[in-house]
N, C-alpha and C. Protein backbone atom coordinates (compact mmCIF):
# COMPACT_ATOMS: atom_id res chain seq x y z
N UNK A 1 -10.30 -21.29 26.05
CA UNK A 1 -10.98 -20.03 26.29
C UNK A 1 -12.35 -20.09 25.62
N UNK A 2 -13.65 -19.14 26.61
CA UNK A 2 -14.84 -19.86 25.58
C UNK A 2 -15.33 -18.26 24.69
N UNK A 3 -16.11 -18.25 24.15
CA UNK A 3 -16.55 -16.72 23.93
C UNK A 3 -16.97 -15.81 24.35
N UNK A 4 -17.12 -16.31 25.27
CA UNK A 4 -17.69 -15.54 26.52
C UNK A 4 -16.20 -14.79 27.04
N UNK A 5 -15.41 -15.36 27.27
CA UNK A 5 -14.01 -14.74 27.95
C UNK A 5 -13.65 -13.55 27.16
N UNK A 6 -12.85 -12.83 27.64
CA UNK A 6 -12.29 -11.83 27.30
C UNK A 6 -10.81 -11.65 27.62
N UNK A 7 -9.97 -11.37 26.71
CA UNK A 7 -8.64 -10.89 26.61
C UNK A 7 -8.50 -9.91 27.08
N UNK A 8 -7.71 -9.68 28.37
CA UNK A 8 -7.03 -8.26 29.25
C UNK A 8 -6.82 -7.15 28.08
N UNK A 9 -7.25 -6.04 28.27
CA UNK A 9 -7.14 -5.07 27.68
C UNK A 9 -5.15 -4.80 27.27
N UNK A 10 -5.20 -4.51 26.29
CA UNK A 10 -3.56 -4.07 26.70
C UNK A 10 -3.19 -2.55 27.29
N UNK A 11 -4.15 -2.11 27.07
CA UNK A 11 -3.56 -0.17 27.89
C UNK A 11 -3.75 -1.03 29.19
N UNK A 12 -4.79 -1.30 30.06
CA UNK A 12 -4.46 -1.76 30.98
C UNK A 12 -3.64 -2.79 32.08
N UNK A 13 -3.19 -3.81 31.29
CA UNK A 13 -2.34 -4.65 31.26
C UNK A 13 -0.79 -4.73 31.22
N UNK A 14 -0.58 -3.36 29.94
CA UNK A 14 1.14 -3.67 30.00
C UNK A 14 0.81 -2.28 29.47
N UNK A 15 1.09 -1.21 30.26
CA UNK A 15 1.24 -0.01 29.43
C UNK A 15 2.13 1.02 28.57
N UNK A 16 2.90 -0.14 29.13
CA UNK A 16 4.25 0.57 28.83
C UNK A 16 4.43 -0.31 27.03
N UNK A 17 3.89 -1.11 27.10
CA UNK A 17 3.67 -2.22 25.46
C UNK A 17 2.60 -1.02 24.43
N UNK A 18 1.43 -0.84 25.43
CA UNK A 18 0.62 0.14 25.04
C UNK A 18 0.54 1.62 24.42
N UNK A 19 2.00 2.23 25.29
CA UNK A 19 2.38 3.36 24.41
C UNK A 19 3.63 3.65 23.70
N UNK A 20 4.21 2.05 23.65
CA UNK A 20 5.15 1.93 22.35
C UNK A 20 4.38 1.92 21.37
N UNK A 21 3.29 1.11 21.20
CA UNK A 21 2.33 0.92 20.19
C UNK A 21 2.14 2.03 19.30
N UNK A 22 1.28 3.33 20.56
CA UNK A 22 0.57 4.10 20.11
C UNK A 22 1.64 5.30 19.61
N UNK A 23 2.88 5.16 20.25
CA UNK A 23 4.13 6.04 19.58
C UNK A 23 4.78 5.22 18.05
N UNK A 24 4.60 4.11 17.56
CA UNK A 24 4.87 3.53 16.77
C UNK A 24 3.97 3.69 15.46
N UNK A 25 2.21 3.75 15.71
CA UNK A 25 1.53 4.48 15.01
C UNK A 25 1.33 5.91 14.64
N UNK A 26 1.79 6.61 15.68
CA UNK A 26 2.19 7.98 15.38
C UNK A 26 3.38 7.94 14.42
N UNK A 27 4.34 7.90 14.69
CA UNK A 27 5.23 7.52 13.80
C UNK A 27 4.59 7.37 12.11
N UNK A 28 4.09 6.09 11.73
CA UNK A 28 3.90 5.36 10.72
C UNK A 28 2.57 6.53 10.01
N UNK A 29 1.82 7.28 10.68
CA UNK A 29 1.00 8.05 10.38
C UNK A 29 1.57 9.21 9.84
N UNK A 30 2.51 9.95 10.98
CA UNK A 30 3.34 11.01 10.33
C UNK A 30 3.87 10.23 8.74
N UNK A 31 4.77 9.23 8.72
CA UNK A 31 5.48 8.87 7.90
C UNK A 31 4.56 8.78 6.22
N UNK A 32 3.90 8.50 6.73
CA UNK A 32 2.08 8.15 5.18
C UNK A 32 2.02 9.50 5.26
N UNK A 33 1.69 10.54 5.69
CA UNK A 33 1.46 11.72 5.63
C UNK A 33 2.49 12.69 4.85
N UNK A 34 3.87 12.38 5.36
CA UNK A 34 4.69 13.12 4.87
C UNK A 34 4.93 12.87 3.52
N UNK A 35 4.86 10.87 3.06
CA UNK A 35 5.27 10.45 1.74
C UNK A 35 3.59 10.64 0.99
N UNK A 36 2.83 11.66 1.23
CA UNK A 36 1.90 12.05 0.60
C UNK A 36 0.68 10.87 0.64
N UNK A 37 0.80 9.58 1.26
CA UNK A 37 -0.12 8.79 1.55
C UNK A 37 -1.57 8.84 1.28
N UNK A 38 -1.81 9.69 2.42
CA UNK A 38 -2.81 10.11 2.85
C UNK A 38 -3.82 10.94 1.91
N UNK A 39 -3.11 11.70 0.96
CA UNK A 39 -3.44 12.70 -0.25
C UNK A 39 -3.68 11.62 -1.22
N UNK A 40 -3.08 11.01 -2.01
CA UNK A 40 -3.15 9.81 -2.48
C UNK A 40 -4.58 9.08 -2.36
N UNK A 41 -4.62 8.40 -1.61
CA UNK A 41 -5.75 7.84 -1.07
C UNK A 41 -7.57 8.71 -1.37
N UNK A 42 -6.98 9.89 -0.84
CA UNK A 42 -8.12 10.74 -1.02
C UNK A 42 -8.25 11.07 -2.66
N UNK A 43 -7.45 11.19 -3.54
CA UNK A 43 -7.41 11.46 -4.93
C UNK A 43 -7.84 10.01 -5.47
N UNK A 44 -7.41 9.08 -5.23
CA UNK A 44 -7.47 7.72 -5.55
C UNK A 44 -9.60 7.19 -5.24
N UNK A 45 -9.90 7.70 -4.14
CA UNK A 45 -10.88 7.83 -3.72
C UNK A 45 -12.24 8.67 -4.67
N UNK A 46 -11.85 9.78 -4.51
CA UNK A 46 -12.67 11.00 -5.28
C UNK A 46 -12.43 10.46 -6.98
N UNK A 47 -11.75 9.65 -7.09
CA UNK A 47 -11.75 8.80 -8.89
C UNK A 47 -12.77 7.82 -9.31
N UNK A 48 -13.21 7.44 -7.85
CA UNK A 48 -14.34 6.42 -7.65
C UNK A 48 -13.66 5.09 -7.37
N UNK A 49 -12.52 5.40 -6.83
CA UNK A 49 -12.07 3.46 -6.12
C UNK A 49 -13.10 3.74 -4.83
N UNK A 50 -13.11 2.05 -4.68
CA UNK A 50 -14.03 1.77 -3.38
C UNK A 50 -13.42 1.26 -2.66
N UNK A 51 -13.76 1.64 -1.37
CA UNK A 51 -13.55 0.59 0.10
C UNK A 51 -12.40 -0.39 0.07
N UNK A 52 -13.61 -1.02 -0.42
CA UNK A 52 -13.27 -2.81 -0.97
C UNK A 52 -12.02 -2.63 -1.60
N UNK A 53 -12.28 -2.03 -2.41
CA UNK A 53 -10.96 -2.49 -3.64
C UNK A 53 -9.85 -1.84 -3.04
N UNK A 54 -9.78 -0.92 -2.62
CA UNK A 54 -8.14 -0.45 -1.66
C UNK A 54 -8.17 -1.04 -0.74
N UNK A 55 -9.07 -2.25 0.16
CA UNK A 55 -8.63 -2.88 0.73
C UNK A 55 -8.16 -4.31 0.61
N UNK A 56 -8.26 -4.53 -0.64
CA UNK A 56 -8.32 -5.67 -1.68
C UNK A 56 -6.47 -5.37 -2.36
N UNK A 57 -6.68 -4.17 -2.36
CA UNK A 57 -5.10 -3.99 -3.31
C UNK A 57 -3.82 -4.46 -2.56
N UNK A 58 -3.47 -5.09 -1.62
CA UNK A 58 -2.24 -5.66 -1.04
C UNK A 58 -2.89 -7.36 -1.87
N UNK A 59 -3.79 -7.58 -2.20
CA UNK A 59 -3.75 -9.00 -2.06
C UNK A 59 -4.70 -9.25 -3.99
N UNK A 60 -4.02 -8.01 -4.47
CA UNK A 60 -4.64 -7.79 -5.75
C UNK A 60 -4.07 -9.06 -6.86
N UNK A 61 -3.33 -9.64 -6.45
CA UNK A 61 -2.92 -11.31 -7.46
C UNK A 61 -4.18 -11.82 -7.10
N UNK A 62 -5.25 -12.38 -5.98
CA UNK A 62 -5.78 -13.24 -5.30
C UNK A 62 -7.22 -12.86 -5.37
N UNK A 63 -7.32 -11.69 -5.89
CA UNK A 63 -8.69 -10.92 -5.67
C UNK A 63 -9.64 -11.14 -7.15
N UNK A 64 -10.58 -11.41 -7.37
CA UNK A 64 -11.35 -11.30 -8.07
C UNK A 64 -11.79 -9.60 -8.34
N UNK A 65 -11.52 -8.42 -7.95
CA UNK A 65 -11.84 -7.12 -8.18
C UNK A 65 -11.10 -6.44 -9.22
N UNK A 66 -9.80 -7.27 -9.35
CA UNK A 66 -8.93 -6.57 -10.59
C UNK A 66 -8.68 -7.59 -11.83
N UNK A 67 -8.95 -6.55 -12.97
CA UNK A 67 -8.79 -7.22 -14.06
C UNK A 67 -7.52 -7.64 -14.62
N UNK A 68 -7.68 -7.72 -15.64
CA UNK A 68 -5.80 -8.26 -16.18
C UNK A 68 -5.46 -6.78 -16.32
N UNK A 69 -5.97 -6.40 -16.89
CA UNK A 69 -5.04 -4.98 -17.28
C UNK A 69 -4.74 -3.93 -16.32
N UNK A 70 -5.87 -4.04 -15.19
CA UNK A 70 -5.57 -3.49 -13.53
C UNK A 70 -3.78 -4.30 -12.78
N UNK A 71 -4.11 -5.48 -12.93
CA UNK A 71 -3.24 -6.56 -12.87
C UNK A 71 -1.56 -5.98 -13.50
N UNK A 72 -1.70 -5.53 -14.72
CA UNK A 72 -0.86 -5.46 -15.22
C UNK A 72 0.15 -3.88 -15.04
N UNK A 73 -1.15 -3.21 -14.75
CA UNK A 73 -0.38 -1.79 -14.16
C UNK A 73 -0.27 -1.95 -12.62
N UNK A 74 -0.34 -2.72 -11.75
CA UNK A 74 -0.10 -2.57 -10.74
C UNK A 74 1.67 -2.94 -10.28
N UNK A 75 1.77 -4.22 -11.64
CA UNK A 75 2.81 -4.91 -11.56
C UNK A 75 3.58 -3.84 -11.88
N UNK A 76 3.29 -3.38 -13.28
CA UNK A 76 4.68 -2.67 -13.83
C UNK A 76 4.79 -0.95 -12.69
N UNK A 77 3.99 -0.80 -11.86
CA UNK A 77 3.83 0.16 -11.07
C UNK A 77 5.13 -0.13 -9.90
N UNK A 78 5.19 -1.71 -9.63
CA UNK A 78 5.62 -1.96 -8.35
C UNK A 78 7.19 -2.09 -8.82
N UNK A 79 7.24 -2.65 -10.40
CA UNK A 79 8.45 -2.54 -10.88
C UNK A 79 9.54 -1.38 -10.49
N UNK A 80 8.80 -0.36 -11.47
CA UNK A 80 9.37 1.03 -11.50
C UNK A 80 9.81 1.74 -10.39
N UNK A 81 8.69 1.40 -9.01
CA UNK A 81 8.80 1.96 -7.37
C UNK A 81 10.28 1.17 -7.25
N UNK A 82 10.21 0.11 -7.68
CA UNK A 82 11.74 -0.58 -6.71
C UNK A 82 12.46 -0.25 -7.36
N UNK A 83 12.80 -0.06 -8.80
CA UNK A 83 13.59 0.75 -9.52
C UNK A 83 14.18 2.05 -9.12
N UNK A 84 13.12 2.85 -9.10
CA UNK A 84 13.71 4.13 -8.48
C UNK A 84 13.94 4.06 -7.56
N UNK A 85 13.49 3.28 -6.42
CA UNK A 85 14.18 3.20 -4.77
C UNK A 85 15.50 2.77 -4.67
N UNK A 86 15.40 1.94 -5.30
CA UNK A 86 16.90 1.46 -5.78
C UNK A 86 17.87 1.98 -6.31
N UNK A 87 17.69 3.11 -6.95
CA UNK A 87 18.32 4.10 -7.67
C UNK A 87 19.53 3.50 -8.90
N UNK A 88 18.31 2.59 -9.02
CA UNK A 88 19.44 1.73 -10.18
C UNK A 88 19.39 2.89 -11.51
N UNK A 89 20.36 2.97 -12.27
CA UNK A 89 20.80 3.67 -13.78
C UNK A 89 19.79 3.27 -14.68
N UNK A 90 19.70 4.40 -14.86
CA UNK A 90 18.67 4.38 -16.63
C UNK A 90 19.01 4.57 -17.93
N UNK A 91 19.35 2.87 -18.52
CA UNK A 91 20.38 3.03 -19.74
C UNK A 91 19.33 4.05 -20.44
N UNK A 92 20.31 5.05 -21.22
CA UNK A 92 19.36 5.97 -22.75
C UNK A 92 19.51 4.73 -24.01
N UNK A 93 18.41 5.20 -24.50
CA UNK A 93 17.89 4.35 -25.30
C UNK A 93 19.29 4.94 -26.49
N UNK A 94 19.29 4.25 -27.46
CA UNK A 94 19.88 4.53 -28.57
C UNK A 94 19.06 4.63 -29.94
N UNK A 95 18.00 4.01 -30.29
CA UNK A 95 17.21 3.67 -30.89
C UNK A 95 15.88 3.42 -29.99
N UNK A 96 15.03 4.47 -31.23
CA UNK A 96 13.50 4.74 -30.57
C UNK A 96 13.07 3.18 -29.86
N UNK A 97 11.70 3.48 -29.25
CA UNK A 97 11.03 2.07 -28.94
C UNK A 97 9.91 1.29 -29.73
N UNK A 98 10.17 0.02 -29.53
CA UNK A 98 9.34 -0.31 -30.91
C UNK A 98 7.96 -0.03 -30.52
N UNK A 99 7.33 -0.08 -31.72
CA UNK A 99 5.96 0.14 -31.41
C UNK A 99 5.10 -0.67 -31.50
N UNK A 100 4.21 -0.43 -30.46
CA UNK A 100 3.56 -1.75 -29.84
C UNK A 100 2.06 -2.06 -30.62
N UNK A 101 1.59 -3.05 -30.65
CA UNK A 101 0.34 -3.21 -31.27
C UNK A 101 -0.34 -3.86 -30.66
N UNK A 102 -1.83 -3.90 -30.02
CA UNK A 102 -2.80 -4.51 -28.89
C UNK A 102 -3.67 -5.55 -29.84
């Protein structure tokens, strides 16, 4: 194929592929919306994240935009999410936590 060519549109082509699609993004839009996504983003935004860097954050091990300590709350962020999704038990402590020194 040269660059000049062009790939068949898909609404026109298979439409019925075309508005599974566009019912599948509806879907996934409602779904970000409802789990507050969308709000998120905009708060996350108005904090002064950029563009870049929320589009950088799926691949935030690999990225030069986050530091270690960005690095390090993202991890223990992703921890805790599968934790609670998981609905694994939260032993009580018995004894305070030690205290930490930087």
């Amino acid at each position: 194929m040269s660059p000049t060519d062009r790939l068949p549109f898909l609404d026109g082509s298979d439409p019925e592929t075309w508005k599974a699609l566009n019912d599948l993004a509806l879907e996934v839009a409602v779904a970000a919306e409802s789990a507050g996504l969308e709000r998120e983003t905009r708060q996350v935004m108005e904090a002064g994240a950029t563009v870049q860097r929320l589009a950088q954050l799926p691949a935030w091990r690999d990225s030069a935009l986050f530091g270690q300590v960005e690095c390090a709350a993202v991890t223990m962020n992703a921890r805790n999410r599968i934790s609670i999704l998981s609905e694994h038990p939260v032993k009580l402590r018995t004894q305070p936590a030690p205290s930490r020194t930087t």
